[in-house]
PDB file of N, CA and C in Angstrom:
ATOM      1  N   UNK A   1      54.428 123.229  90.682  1.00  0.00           N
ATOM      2  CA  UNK A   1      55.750 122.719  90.361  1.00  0.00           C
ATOM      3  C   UNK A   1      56.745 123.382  91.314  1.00  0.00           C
ATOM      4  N   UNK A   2      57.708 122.627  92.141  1.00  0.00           N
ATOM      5  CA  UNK A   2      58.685 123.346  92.926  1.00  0.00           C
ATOM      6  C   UNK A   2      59.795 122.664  92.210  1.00  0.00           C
ATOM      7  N   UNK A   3      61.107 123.844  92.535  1.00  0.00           N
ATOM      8  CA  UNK A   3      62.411 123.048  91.655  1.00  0.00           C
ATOM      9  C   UNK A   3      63.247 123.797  92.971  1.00  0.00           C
ATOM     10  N   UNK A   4      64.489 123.051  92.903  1.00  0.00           N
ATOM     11  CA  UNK A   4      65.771 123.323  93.292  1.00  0.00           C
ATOM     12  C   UNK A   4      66.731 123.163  92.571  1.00  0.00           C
ATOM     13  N   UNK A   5      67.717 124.433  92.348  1.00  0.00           N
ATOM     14  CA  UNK A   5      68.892 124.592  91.709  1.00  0.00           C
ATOM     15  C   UNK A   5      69.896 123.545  92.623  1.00  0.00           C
ATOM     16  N   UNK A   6      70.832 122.635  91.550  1.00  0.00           N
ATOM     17  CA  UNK A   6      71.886 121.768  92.570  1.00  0.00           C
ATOM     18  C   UNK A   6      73.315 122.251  92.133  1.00  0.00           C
ATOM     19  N   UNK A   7      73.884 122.184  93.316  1.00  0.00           N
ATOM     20  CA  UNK A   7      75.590 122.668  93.170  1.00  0.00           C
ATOM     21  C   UNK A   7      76.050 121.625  93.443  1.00  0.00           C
ATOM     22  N   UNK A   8      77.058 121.387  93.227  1.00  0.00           N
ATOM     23  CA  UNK A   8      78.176 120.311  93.678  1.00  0.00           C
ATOM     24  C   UNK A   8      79.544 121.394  93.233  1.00  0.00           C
ATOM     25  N   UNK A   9      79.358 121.084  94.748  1.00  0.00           N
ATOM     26  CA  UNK A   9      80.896 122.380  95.376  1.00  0.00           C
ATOM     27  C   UNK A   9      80.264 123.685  95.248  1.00  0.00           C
ATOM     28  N   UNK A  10      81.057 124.222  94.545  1.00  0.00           N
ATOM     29  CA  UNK A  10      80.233 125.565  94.195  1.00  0.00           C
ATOM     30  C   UNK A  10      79.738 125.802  92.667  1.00  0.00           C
ATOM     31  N   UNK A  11      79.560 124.896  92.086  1.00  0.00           N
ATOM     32  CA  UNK A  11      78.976 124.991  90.264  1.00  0.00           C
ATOM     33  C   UNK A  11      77.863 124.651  90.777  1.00  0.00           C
ATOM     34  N   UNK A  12      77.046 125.175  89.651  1.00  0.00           N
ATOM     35  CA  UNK A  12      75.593 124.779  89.292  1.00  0.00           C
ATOM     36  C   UNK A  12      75.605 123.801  88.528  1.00  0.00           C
ATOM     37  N   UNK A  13      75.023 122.635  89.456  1.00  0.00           N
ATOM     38  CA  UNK A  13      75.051 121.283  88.270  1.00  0.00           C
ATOM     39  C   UNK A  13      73.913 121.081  87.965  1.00  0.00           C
ATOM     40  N   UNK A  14      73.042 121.408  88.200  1.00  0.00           N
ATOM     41  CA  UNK A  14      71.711 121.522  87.372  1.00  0.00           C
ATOM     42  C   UNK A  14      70.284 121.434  88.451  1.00  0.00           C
ATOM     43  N   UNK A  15      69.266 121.201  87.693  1.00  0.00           N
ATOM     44  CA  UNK A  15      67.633 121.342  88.754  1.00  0.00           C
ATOM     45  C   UNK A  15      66.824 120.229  88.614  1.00  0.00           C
ATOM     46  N   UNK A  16      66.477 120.205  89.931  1.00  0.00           N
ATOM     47  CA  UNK A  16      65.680 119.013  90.523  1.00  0.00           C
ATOM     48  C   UNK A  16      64.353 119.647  90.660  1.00  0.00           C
ATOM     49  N   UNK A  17      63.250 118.978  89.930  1.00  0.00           N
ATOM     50  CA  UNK A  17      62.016 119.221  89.520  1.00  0.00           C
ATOM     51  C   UNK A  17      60.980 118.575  90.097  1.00  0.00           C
ATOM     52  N   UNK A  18      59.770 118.871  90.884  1.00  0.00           N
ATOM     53  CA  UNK A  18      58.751 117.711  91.096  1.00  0.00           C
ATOM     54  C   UNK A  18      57.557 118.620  90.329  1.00  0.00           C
ATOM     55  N   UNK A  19      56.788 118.204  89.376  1.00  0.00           N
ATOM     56  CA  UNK A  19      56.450 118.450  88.100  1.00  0.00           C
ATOM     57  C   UNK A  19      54.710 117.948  89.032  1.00  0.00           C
ATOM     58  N   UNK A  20      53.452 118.906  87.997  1.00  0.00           N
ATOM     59  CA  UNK A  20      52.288 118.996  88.589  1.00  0.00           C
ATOM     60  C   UNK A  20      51.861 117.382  88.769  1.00  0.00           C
ATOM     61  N   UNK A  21      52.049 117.157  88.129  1.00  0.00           N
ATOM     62  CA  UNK A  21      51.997 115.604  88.122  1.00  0.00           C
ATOM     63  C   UNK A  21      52.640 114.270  89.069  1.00  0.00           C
ATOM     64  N   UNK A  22      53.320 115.027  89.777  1.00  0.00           N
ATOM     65  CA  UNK A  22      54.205 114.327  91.317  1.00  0.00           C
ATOM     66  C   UNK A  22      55.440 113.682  90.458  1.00  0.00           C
ATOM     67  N   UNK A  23      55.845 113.893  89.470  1.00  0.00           N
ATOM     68  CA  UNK A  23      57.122 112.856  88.632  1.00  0.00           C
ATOM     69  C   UNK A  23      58.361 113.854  88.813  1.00  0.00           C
ATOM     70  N   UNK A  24      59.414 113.249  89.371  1.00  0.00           N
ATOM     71  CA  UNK A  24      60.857 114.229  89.693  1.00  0.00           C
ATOM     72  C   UNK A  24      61.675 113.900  88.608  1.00  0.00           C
ATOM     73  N   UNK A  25      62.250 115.185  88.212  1.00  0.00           N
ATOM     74  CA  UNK A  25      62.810 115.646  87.273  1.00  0.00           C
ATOM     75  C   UNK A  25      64.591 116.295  87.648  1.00  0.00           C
ATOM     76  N   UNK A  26      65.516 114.932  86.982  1.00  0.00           N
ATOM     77  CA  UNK A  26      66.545 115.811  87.445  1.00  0.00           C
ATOM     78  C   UNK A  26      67.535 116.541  86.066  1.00  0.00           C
ATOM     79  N   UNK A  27      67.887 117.160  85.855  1.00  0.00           N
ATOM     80  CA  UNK A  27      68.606 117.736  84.377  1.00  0.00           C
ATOM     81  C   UNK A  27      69.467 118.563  84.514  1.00  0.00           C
ATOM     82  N   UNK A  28      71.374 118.202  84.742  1.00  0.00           N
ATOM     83  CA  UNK A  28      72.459 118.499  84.437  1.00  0.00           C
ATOM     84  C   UNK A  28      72.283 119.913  83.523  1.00  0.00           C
ATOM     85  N   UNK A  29      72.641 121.073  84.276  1.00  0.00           N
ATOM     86  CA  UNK A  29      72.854 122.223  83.199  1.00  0.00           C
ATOM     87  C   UNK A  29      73.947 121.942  82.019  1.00  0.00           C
ATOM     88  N   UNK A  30      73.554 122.844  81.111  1.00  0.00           N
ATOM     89  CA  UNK A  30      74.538 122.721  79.690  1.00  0.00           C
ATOM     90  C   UNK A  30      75.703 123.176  80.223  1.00  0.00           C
ATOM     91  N   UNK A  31      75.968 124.245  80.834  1.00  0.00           N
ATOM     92  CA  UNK A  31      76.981 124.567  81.203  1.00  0.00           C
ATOM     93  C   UNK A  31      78.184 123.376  81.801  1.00  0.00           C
ATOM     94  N   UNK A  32      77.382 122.623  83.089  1.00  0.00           N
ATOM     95  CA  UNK A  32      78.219 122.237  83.983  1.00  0.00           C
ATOM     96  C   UNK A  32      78.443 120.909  82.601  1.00  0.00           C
ATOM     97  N   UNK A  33      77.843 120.268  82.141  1.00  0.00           N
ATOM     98  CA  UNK A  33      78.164 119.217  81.422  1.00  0.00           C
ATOM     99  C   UNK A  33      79.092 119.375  80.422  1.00  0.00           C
ATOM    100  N   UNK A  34      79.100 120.436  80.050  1.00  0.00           N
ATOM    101  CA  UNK A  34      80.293 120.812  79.133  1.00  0.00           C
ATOM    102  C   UNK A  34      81.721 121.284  79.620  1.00  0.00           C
ATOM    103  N   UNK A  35      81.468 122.021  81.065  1.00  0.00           N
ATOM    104  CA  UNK A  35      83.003 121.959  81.594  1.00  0.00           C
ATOM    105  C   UNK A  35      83.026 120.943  82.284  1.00  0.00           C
ATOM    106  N   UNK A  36      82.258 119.860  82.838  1.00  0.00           N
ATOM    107  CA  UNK A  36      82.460 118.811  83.646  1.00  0.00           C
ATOM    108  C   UNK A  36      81.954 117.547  83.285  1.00  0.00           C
ATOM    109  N   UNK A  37      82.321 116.904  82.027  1.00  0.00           N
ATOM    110  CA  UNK A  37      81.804 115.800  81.811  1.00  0.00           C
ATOM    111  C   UNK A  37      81.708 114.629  82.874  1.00  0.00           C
ATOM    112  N   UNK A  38      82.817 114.445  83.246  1.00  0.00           N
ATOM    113  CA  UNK A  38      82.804 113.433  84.467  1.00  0.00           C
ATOM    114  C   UNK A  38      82.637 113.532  85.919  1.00  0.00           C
ATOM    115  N   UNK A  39      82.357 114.450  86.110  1.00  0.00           N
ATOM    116  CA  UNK A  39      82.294 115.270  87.785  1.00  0.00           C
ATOM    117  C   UNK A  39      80.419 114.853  87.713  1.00  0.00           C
ATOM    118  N   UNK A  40      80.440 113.657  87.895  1.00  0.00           N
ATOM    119  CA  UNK A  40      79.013 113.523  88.136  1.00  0.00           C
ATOM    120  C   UNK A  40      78.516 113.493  89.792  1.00  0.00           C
ATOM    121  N   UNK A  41      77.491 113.995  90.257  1.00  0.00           N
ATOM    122  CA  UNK A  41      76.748 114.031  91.626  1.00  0.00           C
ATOM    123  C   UNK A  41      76.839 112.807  92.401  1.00  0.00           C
ATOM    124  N   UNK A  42      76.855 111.409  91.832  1.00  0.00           N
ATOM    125  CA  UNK A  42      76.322 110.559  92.247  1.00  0.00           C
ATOM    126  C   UNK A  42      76.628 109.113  91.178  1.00  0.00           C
ATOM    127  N   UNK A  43      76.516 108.479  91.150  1.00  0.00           N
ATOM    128  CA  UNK A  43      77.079 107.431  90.558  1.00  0.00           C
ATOM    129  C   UNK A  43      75.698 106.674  89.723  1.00  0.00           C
ATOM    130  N   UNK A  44      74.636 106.973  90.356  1.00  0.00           N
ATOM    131  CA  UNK A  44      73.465 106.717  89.932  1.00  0.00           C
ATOM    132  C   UNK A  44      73.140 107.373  89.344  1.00  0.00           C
ATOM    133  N   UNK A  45      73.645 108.929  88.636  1.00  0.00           N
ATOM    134  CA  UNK A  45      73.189 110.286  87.947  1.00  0.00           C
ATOM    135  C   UNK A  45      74.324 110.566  87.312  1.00  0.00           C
ATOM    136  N   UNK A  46      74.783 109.996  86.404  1.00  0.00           N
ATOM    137  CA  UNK A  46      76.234 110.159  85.474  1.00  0.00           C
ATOM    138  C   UNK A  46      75.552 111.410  84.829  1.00  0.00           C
ATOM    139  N   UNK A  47      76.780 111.839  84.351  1.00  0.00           N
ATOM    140  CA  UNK A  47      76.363 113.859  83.730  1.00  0.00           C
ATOM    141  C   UNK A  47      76.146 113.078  82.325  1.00  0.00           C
ATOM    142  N   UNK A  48      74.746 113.821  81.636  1.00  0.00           N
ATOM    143  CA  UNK A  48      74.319 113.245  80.535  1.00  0.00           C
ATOM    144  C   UNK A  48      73.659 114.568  79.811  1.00  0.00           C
ATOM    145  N   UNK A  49      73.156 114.872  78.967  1.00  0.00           N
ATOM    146  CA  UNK A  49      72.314 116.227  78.556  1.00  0.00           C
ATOM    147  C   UNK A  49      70.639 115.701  78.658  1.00  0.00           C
ATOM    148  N   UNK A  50      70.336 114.671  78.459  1.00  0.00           N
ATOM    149  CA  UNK A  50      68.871 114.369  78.661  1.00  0.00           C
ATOM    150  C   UNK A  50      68.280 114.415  80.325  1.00  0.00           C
ATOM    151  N   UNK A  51      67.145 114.770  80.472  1.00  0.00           N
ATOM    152  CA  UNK A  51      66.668 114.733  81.974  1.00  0.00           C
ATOM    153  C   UNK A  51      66.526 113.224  82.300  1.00  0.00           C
ATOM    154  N   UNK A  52      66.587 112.995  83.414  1.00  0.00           N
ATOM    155  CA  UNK A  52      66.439 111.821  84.455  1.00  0.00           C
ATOM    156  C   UNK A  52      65.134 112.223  85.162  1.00  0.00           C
ATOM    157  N   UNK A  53      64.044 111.005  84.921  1.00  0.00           N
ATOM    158  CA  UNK A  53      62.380 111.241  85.192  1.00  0.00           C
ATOM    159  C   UNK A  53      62.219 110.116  86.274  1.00  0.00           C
ATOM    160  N   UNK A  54      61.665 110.045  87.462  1.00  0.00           N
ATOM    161  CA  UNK A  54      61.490 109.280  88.205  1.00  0.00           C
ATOM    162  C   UNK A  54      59.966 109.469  88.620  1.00  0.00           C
ATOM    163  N   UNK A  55      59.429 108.730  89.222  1.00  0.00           N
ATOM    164  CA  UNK A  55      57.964 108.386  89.695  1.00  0.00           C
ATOM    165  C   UNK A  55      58.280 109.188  91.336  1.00  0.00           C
ATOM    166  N   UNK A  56      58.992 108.675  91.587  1.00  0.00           N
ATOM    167  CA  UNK A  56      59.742 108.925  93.238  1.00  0.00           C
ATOM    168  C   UNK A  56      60.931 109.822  93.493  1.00  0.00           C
ATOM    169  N   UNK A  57      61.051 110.416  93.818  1.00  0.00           N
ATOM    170  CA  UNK A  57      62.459 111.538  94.374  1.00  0.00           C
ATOM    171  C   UNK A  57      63.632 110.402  94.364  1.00  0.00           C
ATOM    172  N   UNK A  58      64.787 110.869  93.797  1.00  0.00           N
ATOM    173  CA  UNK A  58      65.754 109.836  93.326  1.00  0.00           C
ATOM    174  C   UNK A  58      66.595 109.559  94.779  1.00  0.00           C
ATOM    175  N   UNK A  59      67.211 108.319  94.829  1.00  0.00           N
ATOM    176  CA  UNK A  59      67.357 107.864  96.302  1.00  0.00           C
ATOM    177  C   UNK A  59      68.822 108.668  96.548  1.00  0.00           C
ATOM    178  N   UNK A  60      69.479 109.603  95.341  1.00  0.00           N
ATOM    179  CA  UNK A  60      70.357 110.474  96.064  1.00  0.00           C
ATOM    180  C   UNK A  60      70.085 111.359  97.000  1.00  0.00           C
ATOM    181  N   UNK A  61      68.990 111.978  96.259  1.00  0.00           N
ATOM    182  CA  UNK A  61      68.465 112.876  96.926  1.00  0.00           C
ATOM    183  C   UNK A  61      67.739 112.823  98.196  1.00  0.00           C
ATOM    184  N   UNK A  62      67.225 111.667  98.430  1.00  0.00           N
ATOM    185  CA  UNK A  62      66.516 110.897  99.423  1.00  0.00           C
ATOM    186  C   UNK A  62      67.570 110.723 100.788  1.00  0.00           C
ATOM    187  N   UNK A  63      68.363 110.832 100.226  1.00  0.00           N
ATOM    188  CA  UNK A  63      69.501 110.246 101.483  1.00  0.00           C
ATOM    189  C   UNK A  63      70.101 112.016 102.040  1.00  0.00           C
ATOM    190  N   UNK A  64      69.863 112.813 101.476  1.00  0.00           N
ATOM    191  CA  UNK A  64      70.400 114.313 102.129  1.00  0.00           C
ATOM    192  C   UNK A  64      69.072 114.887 102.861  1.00  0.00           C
ATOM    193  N   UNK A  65      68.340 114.144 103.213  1.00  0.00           N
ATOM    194  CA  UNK A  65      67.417 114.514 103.850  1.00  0.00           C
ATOM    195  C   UNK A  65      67.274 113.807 104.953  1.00  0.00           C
ATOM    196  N   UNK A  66      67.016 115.016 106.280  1.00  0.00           N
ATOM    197  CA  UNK A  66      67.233 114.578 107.296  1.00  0.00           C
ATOM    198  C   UNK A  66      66.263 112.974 107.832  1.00  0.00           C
ATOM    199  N   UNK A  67      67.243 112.522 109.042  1.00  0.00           N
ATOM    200  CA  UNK A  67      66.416 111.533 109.596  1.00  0.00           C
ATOM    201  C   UNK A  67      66.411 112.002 110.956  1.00  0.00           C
ATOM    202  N   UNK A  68      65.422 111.002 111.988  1.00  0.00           N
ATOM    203  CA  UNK A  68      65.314 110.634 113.115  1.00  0.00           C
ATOM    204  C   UNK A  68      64.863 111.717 113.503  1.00  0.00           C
ATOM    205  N   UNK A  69      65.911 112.233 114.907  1.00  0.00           N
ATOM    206  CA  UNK A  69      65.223 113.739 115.585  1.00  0.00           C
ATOM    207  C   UNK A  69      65.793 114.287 114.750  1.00  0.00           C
ATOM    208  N   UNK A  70      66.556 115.098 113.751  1.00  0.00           N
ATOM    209  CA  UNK A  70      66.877 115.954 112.978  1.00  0.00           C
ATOM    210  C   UNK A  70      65.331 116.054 112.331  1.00  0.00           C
ATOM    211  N   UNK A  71      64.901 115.225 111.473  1.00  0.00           N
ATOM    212  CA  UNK A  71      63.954 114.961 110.584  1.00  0.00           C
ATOM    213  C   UNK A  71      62.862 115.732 111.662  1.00  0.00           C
ATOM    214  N   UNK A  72      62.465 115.191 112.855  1.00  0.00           N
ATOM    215  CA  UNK A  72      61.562 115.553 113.667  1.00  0.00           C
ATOM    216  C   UNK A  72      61.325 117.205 114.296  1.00  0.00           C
ATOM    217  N   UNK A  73      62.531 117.777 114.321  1.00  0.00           N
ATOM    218  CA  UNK A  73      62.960 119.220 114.376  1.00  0.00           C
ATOM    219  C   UNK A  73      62.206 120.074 113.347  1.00  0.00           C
ATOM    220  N   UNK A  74      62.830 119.706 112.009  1.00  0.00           N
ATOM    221  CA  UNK A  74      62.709 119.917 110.586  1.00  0.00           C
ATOM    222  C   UNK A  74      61.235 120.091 110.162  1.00  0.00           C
ATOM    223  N   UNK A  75      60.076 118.603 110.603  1.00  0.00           N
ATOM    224  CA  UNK A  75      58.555 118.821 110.282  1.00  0.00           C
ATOM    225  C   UNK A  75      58.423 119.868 111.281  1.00  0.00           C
ATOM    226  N   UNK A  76      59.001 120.008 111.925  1.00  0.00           N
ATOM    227  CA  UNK A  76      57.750 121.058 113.767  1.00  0.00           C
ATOM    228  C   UNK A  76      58.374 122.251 113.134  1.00  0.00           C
ATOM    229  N   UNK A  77      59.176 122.559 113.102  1.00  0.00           N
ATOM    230  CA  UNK A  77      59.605 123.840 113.203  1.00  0.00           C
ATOM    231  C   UNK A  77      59.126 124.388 111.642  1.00  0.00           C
ATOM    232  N   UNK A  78      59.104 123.919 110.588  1.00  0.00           N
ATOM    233  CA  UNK A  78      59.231 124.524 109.373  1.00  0.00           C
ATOM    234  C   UNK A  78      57.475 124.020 109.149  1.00  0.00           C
ATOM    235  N   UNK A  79      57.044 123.134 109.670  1.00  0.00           N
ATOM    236  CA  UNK A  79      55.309 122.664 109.940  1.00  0.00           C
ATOM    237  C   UNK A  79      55.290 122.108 107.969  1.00  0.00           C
ATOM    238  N   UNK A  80      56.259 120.952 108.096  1.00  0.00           N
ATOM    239  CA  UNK A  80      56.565 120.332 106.595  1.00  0.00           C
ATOM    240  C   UNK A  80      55.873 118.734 107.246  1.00  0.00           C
ATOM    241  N   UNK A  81      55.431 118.012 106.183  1.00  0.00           N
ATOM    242  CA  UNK A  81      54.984 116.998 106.641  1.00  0.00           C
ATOM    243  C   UNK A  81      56.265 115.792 105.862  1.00  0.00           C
ATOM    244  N   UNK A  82      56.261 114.795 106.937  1.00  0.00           N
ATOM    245  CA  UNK A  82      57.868 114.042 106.874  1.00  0.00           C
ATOM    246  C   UNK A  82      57.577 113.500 105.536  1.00  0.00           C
ATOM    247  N   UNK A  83      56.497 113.041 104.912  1.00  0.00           N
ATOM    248  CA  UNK A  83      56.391 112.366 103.535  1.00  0.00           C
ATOM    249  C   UNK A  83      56.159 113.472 102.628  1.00  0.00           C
ATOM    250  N   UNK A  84      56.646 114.442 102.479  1.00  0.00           N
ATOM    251  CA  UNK A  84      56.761 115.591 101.759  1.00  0.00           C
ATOM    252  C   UNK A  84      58.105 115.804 101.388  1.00  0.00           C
ATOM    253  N   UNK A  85      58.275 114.976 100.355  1.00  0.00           N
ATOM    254  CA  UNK A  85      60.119 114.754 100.212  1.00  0.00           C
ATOM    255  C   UNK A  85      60.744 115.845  99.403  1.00  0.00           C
ATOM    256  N   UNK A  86      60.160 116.130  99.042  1.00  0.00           N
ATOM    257  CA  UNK A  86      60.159 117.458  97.745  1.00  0.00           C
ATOM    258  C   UNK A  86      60.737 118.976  99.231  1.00  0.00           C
ATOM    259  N   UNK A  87      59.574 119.198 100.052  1.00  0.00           N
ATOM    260  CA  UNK A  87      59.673 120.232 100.531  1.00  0.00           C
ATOM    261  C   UNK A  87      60.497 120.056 101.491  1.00  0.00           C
ATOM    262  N   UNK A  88      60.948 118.645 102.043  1.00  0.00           N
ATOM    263  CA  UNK A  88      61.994 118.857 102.872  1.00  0.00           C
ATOM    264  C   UNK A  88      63.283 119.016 102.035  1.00  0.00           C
ATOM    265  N   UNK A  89      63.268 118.176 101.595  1.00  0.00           N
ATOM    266  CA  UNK A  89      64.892 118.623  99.624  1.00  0.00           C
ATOM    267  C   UNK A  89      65.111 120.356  99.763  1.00  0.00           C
ATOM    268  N   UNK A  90      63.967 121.207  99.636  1.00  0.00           N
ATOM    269  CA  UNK A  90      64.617 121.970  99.499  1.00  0.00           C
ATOM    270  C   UNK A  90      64.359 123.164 100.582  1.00  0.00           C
ATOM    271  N   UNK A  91      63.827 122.696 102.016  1.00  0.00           N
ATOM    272  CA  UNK A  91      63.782 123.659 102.766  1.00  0.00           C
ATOM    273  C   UNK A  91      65.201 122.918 103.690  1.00  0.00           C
ATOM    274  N   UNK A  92      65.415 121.711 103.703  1.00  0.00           N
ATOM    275  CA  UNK A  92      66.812 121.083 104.666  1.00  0.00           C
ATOM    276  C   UNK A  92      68.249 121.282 104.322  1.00  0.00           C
ATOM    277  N   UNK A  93      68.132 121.363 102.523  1.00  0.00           N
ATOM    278  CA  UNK A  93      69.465 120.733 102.109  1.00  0.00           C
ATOM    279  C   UNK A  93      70.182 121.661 101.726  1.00  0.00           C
ATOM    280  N   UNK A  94      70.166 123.234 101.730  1.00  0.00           N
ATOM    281  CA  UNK A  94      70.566 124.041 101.324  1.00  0.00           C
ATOM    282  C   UNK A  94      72.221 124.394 101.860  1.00  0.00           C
ATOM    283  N   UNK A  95      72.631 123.588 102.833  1.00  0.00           N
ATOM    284  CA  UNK A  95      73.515 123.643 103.817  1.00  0.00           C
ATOM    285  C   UNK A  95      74.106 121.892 103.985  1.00  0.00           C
ATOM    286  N   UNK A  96      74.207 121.252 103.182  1.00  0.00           N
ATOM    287  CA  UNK A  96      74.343 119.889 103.406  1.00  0.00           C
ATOM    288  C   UNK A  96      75.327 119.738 103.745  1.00  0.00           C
ATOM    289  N   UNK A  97      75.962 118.325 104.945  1.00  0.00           N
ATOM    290  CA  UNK A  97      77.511 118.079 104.696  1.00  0.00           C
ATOM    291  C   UNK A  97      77.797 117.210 103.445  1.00  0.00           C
ATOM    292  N   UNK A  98      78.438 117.693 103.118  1.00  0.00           N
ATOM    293  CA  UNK A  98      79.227 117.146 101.568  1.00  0.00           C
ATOM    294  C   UNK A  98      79.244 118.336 100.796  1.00  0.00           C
ATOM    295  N   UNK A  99      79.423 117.614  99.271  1.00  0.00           N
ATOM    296  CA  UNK A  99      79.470 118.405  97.792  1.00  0.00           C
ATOM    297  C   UNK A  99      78.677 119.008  97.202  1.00  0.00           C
ATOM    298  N   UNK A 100      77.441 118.521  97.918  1.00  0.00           N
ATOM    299  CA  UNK A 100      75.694 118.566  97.192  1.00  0.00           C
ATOM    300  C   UNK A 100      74.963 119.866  97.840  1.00  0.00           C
ATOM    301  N   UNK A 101      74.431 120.809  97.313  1.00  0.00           N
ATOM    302  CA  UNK A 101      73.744 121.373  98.038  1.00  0.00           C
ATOM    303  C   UNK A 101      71.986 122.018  97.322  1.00  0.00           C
ATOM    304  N   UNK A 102      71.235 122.022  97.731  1.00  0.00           N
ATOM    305  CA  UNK A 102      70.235 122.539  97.201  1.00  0.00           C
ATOM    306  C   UNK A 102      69.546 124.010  97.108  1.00  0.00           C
ATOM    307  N   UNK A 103      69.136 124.407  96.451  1.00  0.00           N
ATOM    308  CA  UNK A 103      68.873 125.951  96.790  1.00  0.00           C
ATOM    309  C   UNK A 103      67.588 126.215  96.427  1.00  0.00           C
ATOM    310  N   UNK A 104      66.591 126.581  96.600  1.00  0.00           N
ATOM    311  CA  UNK A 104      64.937 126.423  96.095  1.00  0.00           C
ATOM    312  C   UNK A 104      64.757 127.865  95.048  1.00  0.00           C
ATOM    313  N   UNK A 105      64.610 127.413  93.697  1.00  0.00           N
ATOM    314  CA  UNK A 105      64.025 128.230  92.869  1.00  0.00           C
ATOM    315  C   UNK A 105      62.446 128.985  93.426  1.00  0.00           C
ATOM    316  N   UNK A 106      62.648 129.992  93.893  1.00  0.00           N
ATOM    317  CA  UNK A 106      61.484 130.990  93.954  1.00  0.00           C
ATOM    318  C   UNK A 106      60.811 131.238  93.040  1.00  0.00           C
ATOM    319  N   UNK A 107      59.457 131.784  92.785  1.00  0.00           N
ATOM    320  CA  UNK A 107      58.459 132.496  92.027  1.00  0.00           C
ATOM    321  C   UNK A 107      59.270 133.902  90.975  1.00  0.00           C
ATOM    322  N   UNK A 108      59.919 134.324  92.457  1.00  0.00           N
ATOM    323  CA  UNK A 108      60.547 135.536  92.075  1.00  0.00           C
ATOM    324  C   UNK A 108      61.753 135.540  91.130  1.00  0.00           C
ATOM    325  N   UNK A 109      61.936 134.328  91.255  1.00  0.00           N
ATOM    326  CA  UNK A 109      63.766 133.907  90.541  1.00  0.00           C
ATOM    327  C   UNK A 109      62.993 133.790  89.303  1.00  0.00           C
ATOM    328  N   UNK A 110      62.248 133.349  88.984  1.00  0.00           N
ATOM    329  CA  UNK A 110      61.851 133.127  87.145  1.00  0.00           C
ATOM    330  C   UNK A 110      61.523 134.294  86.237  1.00  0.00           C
ATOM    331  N   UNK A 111      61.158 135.641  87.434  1.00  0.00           N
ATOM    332  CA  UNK A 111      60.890 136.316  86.626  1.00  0.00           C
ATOM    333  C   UNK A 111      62.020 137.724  86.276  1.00  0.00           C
TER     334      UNK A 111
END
């Protein structure tokens, strides 16, 4: 299971999950939903308290991930394979332009 913590701006708006089973998992922290009801990520991901389950990495997330030669940089150098959407999410996006940013929950962070 790999997850990434998501900010929008500088809050923690909650974690993006790809679960043993390949199904992505996205779920709005309690926190941010309660000071930010309407400050949603994305228009396709309204702030809700239940998780959002997809088969496929959700096409927000899909779109902060690099393309073309960026994308091509990104597999060589980090040796990520381009249909590995999960590991580029959270080895690319940590630095995004915009509101969105990703940060990769470590082994070490849980404990």
């Amino acid at each position: 299971m790999r997850q990434g913590n998501v900010y929008y701006k500088e809050a923690l708006a909650g974690t993006i999950t790809e679960t043993d089973e390949g199904d992505y998992v996205f779920t709005y922290d309690a926190t941010y939903v309660e000071n930010h009801p309407k400050a949603f990520i994305t228009f396709s991901i309204l702030v809700r308290t239940a998780p959002y389950i997809s088969n496929r990495l959700f096409p927000f997330f899909e779109g902060l991930i690099p393309e073309g030669w960026l994308l091509d940089i990104a597999t060589k150098n980090w040796k990520i394979k381009s249909n590995d959407r999960m590991g580029l999410l959270l080895t690319c996006c940590q630095d995004c332009i915009g509101a969105v940013s990703i940060v990769p929950i470590t082994e070490q962070d849980d404990v």
